[in-house]
PDB file of N, CA and C in Angstrom:
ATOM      1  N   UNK A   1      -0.559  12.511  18.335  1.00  0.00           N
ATOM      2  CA  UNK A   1      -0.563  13.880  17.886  1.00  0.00           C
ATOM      3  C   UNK A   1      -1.909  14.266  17.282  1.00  0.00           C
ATOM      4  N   UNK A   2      -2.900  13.750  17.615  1.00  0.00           N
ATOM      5  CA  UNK A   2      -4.450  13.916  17.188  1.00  0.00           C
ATOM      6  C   UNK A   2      -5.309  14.684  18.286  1.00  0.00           C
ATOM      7  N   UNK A   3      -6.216  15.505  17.834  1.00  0.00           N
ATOM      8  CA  UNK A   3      -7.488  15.705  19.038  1.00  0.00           C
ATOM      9  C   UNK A   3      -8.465  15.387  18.147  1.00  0.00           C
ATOM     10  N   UNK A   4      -9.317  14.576  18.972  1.00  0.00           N
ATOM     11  CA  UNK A   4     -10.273  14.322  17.964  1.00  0.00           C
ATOM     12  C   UNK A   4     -11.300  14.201  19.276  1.00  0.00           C
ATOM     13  N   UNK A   5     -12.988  14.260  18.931  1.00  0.00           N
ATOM     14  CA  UNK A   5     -14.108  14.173  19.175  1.00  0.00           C
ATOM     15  C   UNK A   5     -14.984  13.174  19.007  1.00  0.00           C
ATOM     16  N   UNK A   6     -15.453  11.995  19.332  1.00  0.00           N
ATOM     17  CA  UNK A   6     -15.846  10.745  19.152  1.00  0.00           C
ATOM     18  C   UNK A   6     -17.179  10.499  19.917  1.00  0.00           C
ATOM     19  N   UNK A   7     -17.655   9.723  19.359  1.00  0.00           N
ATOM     20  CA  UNK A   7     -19.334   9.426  19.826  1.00  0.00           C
ATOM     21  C   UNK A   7     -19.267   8.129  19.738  1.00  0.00           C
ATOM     22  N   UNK A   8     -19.894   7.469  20.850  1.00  0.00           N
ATOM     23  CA  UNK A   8     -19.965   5.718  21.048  1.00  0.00           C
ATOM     24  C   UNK A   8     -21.211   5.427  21.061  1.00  0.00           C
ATOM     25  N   UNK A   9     -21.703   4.608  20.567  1.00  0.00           N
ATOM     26  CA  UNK A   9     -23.092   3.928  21.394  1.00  0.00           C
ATOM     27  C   UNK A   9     -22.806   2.960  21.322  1.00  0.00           C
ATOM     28  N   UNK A  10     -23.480   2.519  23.047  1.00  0.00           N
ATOM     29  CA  UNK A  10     -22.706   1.347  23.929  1.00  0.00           C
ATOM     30  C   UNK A  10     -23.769   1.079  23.713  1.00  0.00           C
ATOM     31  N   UNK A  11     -24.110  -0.712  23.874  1.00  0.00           N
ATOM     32  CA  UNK A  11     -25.105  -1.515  23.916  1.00  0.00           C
ATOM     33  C   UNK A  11     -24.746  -2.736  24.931  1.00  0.00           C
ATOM     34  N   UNK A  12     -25.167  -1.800  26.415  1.00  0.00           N
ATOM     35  CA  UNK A  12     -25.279  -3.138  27.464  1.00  0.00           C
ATOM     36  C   UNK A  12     -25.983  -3.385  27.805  1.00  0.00           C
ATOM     37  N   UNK A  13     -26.398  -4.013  28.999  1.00  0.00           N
ATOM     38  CA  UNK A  13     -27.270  -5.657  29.716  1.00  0.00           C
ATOM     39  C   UNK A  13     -27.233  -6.774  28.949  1.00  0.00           C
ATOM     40  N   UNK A  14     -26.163  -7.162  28.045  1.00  0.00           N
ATOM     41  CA  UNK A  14     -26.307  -8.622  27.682  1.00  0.00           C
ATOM     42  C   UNK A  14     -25.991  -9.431  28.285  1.00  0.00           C
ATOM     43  N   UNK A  15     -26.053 -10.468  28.884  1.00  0.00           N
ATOM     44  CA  UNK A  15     -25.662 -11.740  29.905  1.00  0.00           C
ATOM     45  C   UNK A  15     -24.486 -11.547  29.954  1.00  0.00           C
ATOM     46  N   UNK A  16     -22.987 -12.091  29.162  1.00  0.00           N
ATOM     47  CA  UNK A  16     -21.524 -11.651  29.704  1.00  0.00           C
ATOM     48  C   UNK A  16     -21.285 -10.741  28.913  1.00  0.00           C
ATOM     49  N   UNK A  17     -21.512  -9.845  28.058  1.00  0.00           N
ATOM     50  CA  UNK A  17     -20.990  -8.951  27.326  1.00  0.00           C
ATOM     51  C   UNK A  17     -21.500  -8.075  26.684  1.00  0.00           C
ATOM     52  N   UNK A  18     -20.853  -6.566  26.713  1.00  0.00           N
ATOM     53  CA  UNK A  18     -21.412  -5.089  26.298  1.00  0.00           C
ATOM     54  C   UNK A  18     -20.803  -4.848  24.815  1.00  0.00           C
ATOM     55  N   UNK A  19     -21.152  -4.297  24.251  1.00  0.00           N
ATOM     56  CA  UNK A  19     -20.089  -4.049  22.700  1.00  0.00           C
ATOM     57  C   UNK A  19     -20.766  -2.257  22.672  1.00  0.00           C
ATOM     58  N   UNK A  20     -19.549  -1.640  21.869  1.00  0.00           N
ATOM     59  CA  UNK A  20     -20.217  -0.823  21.884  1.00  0.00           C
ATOM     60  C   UNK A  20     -19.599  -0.297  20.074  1.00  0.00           C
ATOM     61  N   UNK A  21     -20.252   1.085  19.103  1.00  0.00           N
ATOM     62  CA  UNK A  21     -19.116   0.762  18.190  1.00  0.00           C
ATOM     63  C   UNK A  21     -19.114   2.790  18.260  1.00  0.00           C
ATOM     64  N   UNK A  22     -18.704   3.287  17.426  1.00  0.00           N
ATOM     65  CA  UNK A  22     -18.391   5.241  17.192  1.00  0.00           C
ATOM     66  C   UNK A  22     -17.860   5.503  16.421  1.00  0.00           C
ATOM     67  N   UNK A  23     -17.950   6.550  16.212  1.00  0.00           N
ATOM     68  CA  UNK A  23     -17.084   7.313  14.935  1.00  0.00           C
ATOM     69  C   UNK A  23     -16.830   8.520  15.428  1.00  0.00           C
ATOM     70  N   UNK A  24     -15.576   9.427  15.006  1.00  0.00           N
ATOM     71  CA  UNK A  24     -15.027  10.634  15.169  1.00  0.00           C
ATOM     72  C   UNK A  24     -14.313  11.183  14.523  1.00  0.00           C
ATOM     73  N   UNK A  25     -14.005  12.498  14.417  1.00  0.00           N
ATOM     74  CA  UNK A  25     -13.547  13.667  13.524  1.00  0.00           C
ATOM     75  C   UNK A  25     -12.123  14.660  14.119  1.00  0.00           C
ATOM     76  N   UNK A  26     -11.247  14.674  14.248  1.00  0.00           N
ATOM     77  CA  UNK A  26     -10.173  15.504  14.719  1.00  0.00           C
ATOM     78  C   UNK A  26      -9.176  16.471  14.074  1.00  0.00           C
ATOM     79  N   UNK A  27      -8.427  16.543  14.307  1.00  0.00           N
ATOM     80  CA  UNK A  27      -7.142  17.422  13.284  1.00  0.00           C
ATOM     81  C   UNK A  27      -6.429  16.795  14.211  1.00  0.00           C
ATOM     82  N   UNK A  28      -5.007  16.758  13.142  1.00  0.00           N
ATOM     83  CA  UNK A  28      -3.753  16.036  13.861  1.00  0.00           C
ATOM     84  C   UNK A  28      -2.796  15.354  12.785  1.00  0.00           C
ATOM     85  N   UNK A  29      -1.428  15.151  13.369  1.00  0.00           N
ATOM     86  CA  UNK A  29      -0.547  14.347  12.374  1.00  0.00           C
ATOM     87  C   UNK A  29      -0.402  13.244  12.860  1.00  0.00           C
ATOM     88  N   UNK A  30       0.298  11.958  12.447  1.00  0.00           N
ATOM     89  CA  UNK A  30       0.425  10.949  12.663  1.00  0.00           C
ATOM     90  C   UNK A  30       1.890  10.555  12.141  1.00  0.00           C
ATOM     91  N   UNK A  31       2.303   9.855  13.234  1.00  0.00           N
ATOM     92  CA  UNK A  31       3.747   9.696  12.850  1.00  0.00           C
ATOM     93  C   UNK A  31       3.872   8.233  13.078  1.00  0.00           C
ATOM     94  N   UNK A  32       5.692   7.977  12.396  1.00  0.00           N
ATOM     95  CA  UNK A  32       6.064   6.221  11.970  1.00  0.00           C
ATOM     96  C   UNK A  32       7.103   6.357  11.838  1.00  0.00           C
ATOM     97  N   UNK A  33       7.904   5.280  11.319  1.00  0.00           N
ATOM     98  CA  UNK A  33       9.070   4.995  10.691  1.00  0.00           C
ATOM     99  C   UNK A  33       8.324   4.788   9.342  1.00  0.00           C
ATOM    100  N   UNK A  34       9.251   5.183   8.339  1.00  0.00           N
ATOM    101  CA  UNK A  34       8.998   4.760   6.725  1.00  0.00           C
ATOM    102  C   UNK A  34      10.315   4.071   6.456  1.00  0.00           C
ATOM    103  N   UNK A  35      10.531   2.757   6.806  1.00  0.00           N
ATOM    104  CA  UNK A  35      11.221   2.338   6.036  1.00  0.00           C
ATOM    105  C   UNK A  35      12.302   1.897   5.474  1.00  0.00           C
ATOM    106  N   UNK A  36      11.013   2.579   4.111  1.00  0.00           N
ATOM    107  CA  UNK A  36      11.840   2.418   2.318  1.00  0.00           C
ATOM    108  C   UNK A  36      12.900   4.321   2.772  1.00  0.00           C
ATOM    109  N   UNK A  37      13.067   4.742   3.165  1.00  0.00           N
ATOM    110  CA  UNK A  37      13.830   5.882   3.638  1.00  0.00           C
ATOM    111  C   UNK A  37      14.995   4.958   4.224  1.00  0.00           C
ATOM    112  N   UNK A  38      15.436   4.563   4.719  1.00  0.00           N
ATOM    113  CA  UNK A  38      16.179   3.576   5.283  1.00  0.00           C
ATOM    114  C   UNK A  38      16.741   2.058   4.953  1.00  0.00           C
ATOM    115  N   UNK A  39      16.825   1.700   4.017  1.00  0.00           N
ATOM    116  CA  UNK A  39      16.656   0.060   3.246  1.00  0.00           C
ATOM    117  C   UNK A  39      17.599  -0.612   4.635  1.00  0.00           C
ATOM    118  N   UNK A  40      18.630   0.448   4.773  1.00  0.00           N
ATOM    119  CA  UNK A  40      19.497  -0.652   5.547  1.00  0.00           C
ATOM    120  C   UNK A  40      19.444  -0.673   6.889  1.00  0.00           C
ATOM    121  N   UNK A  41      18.525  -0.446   7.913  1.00  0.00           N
ATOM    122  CA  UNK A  41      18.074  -0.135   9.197  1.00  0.00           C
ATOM    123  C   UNK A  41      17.628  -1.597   9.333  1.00  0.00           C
ATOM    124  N   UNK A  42      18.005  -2.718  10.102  1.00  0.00           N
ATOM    125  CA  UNK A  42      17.075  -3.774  10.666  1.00  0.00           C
ATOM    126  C   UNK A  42      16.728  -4.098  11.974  1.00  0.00           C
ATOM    127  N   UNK A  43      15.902  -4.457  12.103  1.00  0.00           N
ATOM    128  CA  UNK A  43      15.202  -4.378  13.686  1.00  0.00           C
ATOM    129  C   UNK A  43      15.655  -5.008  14.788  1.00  0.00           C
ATOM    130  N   UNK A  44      16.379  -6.215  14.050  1.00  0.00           N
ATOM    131  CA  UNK A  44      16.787  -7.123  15.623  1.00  0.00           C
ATOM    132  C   UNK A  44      18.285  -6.686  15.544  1.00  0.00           C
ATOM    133  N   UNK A  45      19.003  -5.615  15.031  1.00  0.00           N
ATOM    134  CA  UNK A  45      20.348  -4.772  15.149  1.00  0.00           C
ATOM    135  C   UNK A  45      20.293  -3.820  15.798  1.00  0.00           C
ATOM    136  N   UNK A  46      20.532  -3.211  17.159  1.00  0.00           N
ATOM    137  CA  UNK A  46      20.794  -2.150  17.902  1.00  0.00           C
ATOM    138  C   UNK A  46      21.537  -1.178  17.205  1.00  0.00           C
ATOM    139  N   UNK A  47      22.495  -1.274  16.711  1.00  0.00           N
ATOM    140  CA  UNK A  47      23.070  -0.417  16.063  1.00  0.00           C
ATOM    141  C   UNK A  47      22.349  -0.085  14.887  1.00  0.00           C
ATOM    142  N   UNK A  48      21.260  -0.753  14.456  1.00  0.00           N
ATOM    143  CA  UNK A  48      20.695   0.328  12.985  1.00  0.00           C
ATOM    144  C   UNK A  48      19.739   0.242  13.469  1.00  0.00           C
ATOM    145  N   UNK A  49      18.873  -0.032  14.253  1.00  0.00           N
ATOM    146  CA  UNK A  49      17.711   0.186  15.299  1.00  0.00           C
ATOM    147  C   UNK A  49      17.016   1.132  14.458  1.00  0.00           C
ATOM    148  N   UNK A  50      15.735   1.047  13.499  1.00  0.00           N
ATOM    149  CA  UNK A  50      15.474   2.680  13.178  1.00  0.00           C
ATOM    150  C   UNK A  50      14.536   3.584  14.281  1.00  0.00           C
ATOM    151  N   UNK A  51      14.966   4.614  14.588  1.00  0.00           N
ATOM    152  CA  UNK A  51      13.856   5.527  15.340  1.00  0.00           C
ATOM    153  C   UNK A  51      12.028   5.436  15.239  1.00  0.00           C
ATOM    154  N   UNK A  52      11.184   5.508  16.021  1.00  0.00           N
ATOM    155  CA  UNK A  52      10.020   4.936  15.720  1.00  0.00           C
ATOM    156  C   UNK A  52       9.180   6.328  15.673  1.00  0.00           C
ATOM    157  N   UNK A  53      10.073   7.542  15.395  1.00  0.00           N
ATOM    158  CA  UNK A  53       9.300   9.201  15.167  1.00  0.00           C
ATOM    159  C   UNK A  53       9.968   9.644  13.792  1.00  0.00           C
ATOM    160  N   UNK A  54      10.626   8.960  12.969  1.00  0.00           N
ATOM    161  CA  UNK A  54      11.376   9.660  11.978  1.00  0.00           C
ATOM    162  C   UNK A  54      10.817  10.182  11.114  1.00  0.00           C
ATOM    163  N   UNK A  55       8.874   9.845  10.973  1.00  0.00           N
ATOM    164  CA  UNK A  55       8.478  10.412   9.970  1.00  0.00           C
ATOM    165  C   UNK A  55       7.201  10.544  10.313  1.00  0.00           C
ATOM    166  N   UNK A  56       6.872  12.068  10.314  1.00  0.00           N
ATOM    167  CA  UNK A  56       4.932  12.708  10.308  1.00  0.00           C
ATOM    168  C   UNK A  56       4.555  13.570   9.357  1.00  0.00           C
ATOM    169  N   UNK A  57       3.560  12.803   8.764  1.00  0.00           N
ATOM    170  CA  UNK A  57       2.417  13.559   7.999  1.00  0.00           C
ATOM    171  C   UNK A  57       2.366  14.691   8.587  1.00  0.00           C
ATOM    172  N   UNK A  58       1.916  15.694   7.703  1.00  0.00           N
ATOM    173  CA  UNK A  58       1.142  17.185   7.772  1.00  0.00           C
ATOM    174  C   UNK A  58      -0.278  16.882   8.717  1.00  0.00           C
ATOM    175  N   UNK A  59      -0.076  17.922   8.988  1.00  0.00           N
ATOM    176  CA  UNK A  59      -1.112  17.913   9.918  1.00  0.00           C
ATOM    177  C   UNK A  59      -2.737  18.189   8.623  1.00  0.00           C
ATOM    178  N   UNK A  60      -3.481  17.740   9.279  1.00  0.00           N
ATOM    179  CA  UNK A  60      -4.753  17.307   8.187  1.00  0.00           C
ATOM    180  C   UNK A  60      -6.028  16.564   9.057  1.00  0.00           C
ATOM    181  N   UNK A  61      -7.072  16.737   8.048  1.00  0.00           N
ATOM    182  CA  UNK A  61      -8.320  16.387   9.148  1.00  0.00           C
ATOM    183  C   UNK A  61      -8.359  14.642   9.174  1.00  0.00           C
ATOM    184  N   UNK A  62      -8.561  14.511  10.305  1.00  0.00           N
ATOM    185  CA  UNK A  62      -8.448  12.959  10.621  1.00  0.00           C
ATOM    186  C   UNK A  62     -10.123  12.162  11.154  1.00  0.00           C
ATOM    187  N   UNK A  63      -9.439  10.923  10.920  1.00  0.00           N
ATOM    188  CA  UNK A  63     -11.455  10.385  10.673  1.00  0.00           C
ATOM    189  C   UNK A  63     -11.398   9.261  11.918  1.00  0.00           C
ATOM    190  N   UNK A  64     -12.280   8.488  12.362  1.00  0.00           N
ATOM    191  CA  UNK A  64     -12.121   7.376  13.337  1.00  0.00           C
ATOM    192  C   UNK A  64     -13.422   6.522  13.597  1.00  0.00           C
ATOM    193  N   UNK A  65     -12.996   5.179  13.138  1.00  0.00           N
ATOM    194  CA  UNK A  65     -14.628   4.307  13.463  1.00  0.00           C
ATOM    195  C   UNK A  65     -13.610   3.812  14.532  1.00  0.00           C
ATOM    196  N   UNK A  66     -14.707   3.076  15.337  1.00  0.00           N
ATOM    197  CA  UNK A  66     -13.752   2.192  16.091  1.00  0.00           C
ATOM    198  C   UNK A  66     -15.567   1.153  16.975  1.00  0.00           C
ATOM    199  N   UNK A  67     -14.600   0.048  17.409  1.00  0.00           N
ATOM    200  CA  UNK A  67     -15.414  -1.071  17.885  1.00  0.00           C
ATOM    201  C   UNK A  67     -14.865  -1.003  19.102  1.00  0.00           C
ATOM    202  N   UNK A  68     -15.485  -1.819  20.255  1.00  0.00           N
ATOM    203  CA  UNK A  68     -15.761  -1.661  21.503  1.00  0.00           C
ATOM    204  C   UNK A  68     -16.280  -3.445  22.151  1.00  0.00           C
ATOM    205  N   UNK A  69     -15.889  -3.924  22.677  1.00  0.00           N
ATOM    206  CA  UNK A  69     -16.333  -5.232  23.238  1.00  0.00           C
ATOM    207  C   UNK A  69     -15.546  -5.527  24.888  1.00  0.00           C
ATOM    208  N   UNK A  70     -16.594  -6.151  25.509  1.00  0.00           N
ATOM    209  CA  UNK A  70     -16.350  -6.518  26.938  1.00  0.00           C
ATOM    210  C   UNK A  70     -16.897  -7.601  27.201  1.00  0.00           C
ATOM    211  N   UNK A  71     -16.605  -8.167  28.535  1.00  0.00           N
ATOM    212  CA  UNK A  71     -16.554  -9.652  29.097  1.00  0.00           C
ATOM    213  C   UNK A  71     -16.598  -9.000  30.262  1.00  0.00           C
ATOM    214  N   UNK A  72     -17.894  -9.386  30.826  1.00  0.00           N
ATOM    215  CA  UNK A  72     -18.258  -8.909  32.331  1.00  0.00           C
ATOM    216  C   UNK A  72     -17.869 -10.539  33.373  1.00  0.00           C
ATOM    217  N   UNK A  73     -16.560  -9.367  34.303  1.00  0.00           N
ATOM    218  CA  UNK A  73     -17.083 -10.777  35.459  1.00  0.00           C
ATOM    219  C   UNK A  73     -17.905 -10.268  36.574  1.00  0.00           C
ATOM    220  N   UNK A  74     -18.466  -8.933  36.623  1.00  0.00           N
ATOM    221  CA  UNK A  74     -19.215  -9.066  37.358  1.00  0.00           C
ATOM    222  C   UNK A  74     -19.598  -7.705  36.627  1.00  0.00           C
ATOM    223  N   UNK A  75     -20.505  -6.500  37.772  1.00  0.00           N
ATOM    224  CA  UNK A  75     -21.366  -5.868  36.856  1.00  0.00           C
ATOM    225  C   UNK A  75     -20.281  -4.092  36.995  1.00  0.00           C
ATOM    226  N   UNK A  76     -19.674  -4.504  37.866  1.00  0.00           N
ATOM    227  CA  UNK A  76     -18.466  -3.095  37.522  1.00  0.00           C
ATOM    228  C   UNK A  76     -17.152  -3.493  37.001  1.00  0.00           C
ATOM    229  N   UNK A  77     -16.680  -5.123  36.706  1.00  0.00           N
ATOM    230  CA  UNK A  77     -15.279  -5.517  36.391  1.00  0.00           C
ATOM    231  C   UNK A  77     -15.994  -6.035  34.966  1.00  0.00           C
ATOM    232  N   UNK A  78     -14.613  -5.522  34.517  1.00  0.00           N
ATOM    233  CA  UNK A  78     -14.879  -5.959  32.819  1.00  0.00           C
ATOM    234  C   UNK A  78     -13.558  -6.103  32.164  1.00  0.00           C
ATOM    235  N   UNK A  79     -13.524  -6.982  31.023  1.00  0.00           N
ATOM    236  CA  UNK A  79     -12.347  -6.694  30.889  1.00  0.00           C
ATOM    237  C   UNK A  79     -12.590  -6.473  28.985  1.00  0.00           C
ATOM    238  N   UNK A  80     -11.723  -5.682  28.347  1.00  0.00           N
ATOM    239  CA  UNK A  80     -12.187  -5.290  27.435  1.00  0.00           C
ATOM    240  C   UNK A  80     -11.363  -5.317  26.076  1.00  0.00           C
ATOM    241  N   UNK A  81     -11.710  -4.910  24.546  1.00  0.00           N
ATOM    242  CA  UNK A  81     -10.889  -4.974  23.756  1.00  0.00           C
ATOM    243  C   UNK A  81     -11.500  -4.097  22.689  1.00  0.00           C
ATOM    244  N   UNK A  82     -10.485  -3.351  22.395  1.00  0.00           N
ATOM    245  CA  UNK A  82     -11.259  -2.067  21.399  1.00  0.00           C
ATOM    246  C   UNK A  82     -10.202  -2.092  20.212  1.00  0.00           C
ATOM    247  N   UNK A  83     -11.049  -1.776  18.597  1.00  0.00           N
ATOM    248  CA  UNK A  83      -9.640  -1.662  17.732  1.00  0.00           C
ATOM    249  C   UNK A  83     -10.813  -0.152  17.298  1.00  0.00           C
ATOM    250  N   UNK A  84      -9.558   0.819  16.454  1.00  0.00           N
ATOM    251  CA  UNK A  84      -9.584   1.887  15.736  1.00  0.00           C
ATOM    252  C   UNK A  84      -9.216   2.210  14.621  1.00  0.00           C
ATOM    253  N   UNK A  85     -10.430   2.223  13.559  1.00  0.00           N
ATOM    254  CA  UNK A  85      -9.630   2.627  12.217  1.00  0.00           C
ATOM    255  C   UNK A  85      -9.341   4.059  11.838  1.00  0.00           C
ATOM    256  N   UNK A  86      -8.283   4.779  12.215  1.00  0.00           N
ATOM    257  CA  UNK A  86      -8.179   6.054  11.720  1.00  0.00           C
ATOM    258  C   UNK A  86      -7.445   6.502  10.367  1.00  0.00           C
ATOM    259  N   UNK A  87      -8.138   7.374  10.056  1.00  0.00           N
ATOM    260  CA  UNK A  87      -8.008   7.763   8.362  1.00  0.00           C
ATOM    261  C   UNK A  87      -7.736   9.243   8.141  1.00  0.00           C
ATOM    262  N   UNK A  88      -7.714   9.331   6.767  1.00  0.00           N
ATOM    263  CA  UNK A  88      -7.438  10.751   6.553  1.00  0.00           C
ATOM    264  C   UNK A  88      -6.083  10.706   6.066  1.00  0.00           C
ATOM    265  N   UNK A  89      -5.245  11.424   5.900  1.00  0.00           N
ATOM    266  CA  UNK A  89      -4.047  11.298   4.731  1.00  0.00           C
ATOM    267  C   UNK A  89      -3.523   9.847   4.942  1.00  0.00           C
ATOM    268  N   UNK A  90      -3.396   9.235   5.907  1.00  0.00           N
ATOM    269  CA  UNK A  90      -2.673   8.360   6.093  1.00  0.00           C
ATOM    270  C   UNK A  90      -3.530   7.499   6.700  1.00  0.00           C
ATOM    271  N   UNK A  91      -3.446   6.117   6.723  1.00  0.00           N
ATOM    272  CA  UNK A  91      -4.559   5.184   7.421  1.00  0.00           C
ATOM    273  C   UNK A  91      -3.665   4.134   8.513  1.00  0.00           C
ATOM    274  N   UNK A  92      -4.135   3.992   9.553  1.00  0.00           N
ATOM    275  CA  UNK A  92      -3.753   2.966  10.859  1.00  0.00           C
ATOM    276  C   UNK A  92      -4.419   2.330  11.513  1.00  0.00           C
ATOM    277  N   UNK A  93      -4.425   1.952  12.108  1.00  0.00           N
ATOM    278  CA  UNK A  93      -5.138   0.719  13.063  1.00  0.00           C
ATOM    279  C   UNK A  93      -4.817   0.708  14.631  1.00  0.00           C
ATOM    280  N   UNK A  94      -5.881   1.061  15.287  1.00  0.00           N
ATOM    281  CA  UNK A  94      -5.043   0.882  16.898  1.00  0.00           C
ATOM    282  C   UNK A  94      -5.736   0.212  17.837  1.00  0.00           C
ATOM    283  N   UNK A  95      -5.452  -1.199  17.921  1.00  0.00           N
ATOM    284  CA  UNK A  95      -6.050  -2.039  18.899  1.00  0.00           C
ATOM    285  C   UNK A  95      -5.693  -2.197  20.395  1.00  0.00           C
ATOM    286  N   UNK A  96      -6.312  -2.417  21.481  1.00  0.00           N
ATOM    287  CA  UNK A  96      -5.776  -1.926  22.820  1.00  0.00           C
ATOM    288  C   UNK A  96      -6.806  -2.908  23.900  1.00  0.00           C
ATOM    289  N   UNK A  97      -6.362  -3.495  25.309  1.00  0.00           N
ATOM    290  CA  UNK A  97      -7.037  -4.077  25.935  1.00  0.00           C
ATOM    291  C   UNK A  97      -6.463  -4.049  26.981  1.00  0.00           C
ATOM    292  N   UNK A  98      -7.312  -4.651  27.920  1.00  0.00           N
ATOM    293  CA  UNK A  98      -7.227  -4.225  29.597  1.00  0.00           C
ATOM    294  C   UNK A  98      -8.952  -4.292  30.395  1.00  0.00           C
ATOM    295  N   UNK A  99      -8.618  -3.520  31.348  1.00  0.00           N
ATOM    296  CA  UNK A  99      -9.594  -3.877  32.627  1.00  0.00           C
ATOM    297  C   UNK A  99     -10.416  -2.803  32.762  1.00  0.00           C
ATOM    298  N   UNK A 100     -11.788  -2.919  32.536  1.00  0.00           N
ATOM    299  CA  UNK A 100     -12.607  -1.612  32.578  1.00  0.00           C
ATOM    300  C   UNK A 100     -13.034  -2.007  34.144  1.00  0.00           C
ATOM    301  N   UNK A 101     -12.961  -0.553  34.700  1.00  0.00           N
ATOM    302  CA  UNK A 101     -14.065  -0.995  35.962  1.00  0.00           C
ATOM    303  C   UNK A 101     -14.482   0.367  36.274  1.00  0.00           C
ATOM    304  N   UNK A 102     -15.700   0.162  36.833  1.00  0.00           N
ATOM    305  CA  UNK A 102     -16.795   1.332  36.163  1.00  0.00           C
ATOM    306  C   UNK A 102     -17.685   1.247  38.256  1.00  0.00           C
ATOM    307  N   UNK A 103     -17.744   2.161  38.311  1.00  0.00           N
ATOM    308  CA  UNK A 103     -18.398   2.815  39.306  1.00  0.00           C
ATOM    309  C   UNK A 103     -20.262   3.362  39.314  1.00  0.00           C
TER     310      UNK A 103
END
């Protein structure tokens, strides 16, 4: 539930690997489960299963560094791993990986 605007600088031609790192600025809410709203909800119970949208922040200006790293097996296959610290009323973490391939 974010738009945000982000700037990277990538730093490649290293022998197996590119890194790159950025920062960015958006508006947006961010949503979760909370919980302490719930004491008696547990996770490996289907029946108290808690919902994973039950609770979003106000919408508010949102912040974002984030890191960037790759493993070249060749010079368009890559495979990659990025984490994100986003901030602003509320703070998270969003790490993510997979297969860059670049033209």
């Amino acid at each position: 539930h974010i738009g945000m605007a982000s700037i990277r600088w990538r730093y490649n031609n290293f022998e197996l690997f590119d890194f790159a790192v950025g920062a960015g600025i958006g508006y947006g809410t961010m949503c979760g489960y909370d919980k302490k709203q719930d004491p008696n909800a547990m996770d490996e119970d289907d029946a108290t299963l808690p919902s994973g949208y039950s609770y979003c922040s106000a919408a508010s200006m949102r912040y974002e560094i984030s890191g960037f790293a790759t493993y070249k097996f060749s010079s368009n296959w890559k495979l990659f791993i990025s984490a994100h610290l986003l901030g602003g009323e509320n703070w998270g973490v969003d790490l993510a990986g997979g297969l860059e391939v670049r033209f």
